[in-house]
Protein backbone atom coordinates (compact mmCIF):
# COMPACT_ATOMS: atom_id res chain seq x y z
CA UNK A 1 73.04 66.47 145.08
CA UNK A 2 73.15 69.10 148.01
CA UNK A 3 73.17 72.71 147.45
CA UNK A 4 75.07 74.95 149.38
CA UNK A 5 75.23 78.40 147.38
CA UNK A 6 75.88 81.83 149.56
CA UNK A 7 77.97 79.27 151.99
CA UNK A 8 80.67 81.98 152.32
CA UNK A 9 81.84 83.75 155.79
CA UNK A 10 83.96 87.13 155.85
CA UNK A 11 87.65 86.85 157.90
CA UNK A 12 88.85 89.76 159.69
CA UNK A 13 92.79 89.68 159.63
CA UNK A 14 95.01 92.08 160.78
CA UNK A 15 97.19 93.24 157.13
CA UNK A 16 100.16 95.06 156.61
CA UNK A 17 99.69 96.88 153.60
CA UNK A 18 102.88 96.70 152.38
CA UNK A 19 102.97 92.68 152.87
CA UNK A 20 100.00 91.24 151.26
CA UNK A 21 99.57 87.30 152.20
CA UNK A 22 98.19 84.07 150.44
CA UNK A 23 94.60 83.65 151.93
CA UNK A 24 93.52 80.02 151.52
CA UNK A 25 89.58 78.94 152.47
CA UNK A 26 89.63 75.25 151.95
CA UNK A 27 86.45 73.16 153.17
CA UNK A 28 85.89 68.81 152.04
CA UNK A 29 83.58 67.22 153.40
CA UNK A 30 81.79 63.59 153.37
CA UNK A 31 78.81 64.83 150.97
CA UNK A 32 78.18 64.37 147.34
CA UNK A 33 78.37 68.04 146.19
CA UNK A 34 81.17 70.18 144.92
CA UNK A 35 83.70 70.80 147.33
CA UNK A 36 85.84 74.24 146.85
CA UNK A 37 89.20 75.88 147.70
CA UNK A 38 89.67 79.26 147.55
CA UNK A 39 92.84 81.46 146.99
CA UNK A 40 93.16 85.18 147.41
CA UNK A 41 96.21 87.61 148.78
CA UNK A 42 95.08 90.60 151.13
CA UNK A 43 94.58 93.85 149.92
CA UNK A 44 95.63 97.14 151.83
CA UNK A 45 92.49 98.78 153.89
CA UNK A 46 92.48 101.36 151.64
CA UNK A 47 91.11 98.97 149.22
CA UNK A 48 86.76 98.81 148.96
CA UNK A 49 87.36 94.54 147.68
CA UNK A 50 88.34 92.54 151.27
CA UNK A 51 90.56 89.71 149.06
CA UNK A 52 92.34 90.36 145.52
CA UNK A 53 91.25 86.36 143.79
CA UNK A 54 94.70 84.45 143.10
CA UNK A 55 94.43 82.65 139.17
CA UNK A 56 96.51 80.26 137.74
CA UNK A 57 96.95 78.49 141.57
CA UNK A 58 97.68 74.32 141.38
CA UNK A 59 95.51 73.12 144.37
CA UNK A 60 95.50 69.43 145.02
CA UNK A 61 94.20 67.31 147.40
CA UNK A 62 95.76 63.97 148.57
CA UNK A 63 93.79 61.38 150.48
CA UNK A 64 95.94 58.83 152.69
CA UNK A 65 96.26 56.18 149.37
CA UNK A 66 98.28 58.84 147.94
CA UNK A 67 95.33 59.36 145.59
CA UNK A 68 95.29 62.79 143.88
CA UNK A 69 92.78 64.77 142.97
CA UNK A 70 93.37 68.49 141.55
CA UNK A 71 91.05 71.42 141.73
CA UNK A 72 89.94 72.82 138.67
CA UNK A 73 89.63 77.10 138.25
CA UNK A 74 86.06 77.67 137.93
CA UNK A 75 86.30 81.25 139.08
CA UNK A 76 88.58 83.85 139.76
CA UNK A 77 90.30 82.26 143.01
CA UNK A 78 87.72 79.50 143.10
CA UNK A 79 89.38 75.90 142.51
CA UNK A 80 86.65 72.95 142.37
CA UNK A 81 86.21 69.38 142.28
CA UNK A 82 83.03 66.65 141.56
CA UNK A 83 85.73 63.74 142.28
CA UNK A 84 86.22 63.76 146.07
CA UNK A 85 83.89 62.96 148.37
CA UNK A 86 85.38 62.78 152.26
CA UNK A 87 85.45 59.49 154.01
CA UNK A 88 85.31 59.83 157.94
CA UNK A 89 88.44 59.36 159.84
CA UNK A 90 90.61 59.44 156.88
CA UNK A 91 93.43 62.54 156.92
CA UNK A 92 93.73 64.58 153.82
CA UNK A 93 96.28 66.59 152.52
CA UNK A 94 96.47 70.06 150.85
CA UNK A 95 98.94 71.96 148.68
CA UNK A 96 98.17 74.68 147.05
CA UNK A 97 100.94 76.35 144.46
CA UNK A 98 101.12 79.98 144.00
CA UNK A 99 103.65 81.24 141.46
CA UNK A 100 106.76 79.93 143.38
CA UNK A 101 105.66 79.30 146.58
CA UNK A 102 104.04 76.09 148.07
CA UNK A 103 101.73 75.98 151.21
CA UNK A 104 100.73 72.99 153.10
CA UNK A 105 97.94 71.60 155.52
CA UNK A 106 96.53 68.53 156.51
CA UNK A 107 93.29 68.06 158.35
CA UNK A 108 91.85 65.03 159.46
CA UNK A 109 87.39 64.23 158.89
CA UNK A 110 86.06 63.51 162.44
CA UNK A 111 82.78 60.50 162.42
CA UNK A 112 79.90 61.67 161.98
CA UNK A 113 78.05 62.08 165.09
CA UNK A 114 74.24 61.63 164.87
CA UNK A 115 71.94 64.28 165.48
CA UNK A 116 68.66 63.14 167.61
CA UNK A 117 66.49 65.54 167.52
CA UNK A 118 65.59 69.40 166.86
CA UNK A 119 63.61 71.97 168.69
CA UNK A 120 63.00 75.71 169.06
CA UNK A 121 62.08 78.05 171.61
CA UNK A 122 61.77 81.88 172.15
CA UNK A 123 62.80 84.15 174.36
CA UNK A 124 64.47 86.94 175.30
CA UNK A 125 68.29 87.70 174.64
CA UNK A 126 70.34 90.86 175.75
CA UNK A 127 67.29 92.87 175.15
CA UNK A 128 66.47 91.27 171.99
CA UNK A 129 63.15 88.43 171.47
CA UNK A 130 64.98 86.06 169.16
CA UNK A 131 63.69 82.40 168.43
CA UNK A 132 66.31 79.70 169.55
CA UNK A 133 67.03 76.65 167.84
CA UNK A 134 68.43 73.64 170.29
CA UNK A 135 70.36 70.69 168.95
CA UNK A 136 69.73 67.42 170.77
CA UNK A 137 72.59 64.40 170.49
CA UNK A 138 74.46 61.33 172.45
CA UNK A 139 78.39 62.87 172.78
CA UNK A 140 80.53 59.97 171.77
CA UNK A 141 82.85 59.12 174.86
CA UNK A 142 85.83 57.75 172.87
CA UNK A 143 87.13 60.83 171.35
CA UNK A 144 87.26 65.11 171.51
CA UNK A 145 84.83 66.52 169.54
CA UNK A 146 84.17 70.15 168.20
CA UNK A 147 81.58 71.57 166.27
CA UNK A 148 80.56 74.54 163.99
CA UNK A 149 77.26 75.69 163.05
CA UNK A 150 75.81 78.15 160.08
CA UNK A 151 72.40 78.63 159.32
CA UNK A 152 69.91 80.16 156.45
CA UNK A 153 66.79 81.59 156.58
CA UNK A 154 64.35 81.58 153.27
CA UNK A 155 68.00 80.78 151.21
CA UNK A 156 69.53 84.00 152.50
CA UNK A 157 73.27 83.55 152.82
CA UNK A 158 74.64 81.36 155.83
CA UNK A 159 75.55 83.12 159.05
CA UNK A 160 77.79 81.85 161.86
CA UNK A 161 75.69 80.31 164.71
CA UNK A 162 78.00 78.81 167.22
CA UNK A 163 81.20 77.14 168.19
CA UNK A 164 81.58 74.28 170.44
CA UNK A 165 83.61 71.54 172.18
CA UNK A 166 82.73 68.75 174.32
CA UNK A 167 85.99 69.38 176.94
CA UNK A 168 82.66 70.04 179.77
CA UNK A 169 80.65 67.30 178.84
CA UNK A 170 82.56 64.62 177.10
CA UNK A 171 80.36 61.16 176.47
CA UNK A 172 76.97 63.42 178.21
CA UNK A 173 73.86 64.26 176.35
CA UNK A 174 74.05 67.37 174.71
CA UNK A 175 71.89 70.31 173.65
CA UNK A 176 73.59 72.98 171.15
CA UNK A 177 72.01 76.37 171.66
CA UNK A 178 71.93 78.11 168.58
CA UNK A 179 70.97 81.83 168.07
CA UNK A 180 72.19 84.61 165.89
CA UNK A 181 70.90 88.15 167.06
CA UNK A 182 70.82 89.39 163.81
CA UNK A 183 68.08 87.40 162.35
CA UNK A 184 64.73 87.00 163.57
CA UNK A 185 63.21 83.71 162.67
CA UNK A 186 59.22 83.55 162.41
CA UNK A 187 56.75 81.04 162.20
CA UNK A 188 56.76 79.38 158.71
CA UNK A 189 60.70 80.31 157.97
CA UNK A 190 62.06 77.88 156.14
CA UNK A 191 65.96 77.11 157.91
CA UNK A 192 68.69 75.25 156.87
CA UNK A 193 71.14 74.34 159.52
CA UNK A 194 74.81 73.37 158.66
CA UNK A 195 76.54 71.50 161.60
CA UNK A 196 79.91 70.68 160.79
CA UNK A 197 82.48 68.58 162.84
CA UNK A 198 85.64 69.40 162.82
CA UNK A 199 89.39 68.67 163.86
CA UNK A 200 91.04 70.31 166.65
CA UNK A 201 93.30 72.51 164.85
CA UNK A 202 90.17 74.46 162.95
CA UNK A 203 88.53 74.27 166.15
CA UNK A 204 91.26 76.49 167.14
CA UNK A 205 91.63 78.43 164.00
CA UNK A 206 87.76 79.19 164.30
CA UNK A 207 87.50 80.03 168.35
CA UNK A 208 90.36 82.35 167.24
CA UNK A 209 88.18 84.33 164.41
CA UNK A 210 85.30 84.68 167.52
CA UNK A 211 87.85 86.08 169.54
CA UNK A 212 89.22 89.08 166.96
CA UNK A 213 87.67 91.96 169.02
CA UNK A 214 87.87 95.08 166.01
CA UNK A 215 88.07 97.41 169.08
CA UNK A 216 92.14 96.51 169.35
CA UNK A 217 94.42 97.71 167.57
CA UNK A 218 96.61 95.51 166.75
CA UNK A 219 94.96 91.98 166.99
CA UNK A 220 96.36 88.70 166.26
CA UNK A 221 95.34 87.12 162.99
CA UNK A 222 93.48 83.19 163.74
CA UNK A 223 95.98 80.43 164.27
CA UNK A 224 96.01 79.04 160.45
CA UNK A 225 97.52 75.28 160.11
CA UNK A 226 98.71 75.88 156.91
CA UNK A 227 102.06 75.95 156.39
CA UNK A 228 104.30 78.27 154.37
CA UNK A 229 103.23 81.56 155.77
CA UNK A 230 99.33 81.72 154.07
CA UNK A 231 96.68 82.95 155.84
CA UNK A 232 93.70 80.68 156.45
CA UNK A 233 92.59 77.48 157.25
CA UNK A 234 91.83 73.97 155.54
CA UNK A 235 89.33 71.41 157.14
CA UNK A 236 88.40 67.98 156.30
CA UNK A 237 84.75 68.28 158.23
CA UNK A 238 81.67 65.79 158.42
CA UNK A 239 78.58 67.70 157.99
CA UNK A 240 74.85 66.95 158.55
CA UNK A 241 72.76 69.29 156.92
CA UNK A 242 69.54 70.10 158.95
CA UNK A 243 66.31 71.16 157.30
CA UNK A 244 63.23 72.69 158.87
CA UNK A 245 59.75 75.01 158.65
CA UNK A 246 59.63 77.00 161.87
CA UNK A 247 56.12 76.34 163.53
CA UNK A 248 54.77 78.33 166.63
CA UNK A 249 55.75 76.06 169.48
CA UNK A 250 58.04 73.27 168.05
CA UNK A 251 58.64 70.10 169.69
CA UNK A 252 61.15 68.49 168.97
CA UNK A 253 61.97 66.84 165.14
């Protein structure tokens, strides 16, 4: 069983607070862990919470059998499941049922592609000496891939890390270079790394929540593929989960 508490990432949308919308979060993926949906409407900026919870939602998931499997309530606007774990290149789909109104997504689990090795290095970025961690893997020829990363230091929460494709070097060996500015890792820190691959479509929904600049004033919410007018995204991801104690000059693991 794999633990991934805290696993939670704040979306800035652009709201009209007289027209709140269905928010769905939705994340499967191919390990043997809880997987959760979760269901909100915006609230008005005026408001201190940043998502009212939705209860009483129906969210199922349907895998390409036509195999069902609901998501149970567990807390306010969090809908759960210990009966679905993702199988690589298989397309699931979502509906999620809110009062009257159904939304729709499908999302398709990429393969898992293996990660070779891990290192670190430090240096300095924008003015700021940061440790980096570097990602080391065969790209698969055959197929597009994209990739997200989080990452948590001493079981703080996760924070974003990076967002990639491989349209510049498709079927090359790759190094991800993954920093936040934000945290300083030190020698000893224990880090978790979360590297999740992902379909096109949340590629595109995620490239498009890096791109929200706040300094516009009316910016364009992240391409959602969820149908039915919610806000959001669902993916059907492979993820490897990365584990390792930060030493003074590591090679690579």
């Amino acid at each position: 069983m794999v633990s991934l508490a805290a696993c939670e990432d704040v979306i800035d949308i652009n709201l009209n607070e007289s027209d709140p919308k269905v928010v769905i979060e939705g994340e499967i993926n191919n390990l043997d862990y809880n997987q959760e949906i979760r269901v909100s409407r915006t609230v008005p900026f005026t408001d201190d919470r940043p998502f009212s919870p939705v209860s009483g939602a129906q969210v199922v998931v349907t895998d390409e059998g036509g195999h069902k499997v609901e998501f149970l309530e567990t807390d306010p606007g969090v809908y759960a499941t210990n009966r679905l774990r993702g199988v690589p290149g298989s397309t699931y789909a979502l509906e999620v049922v809110v009062d009257d109104d159904t939304y729709a997504a499908e999302s398709t689990m990429p393969a898992v592609t293996p990660v070779d090795s891990v290192s670190s290095s430090s240096g300095d970025f924008f003015g700021v000496a940061r440790r980096a961690l570097h990602v080391h893997f065969q790209d698969p020829p055959d197929r597009p891939n994209y990739f997200r990363y989080r990452m948590s230091v001493n079981e703080a929460p996760f924070l974003n890390l990076g967002l990639f494709s491989d349209k510049f070097n498709n079927g090359r060996y790759v190094t991800h270079d993954l920093i936040n500015l934000d945290t300083d890792i030190k020698t000893g820190d224990q880090v978790v790394v979360l590297r999740n691959e992902i379909d096109e479509p949340v590629h595109r929904y995620w490239l498009g929540v890096v791109m929200l600049n706040p300094g516009v004033a009316t910016p364009a919410n992240p391409p959602s593929n969820i149908s039915g007018g919610a806000l959001g995204y669902f993916s059907a991801q492979t993820t490897i989960v990365i584990r390792l104690t930060v030493s003074p000059d590591q090679e690579d693991d």
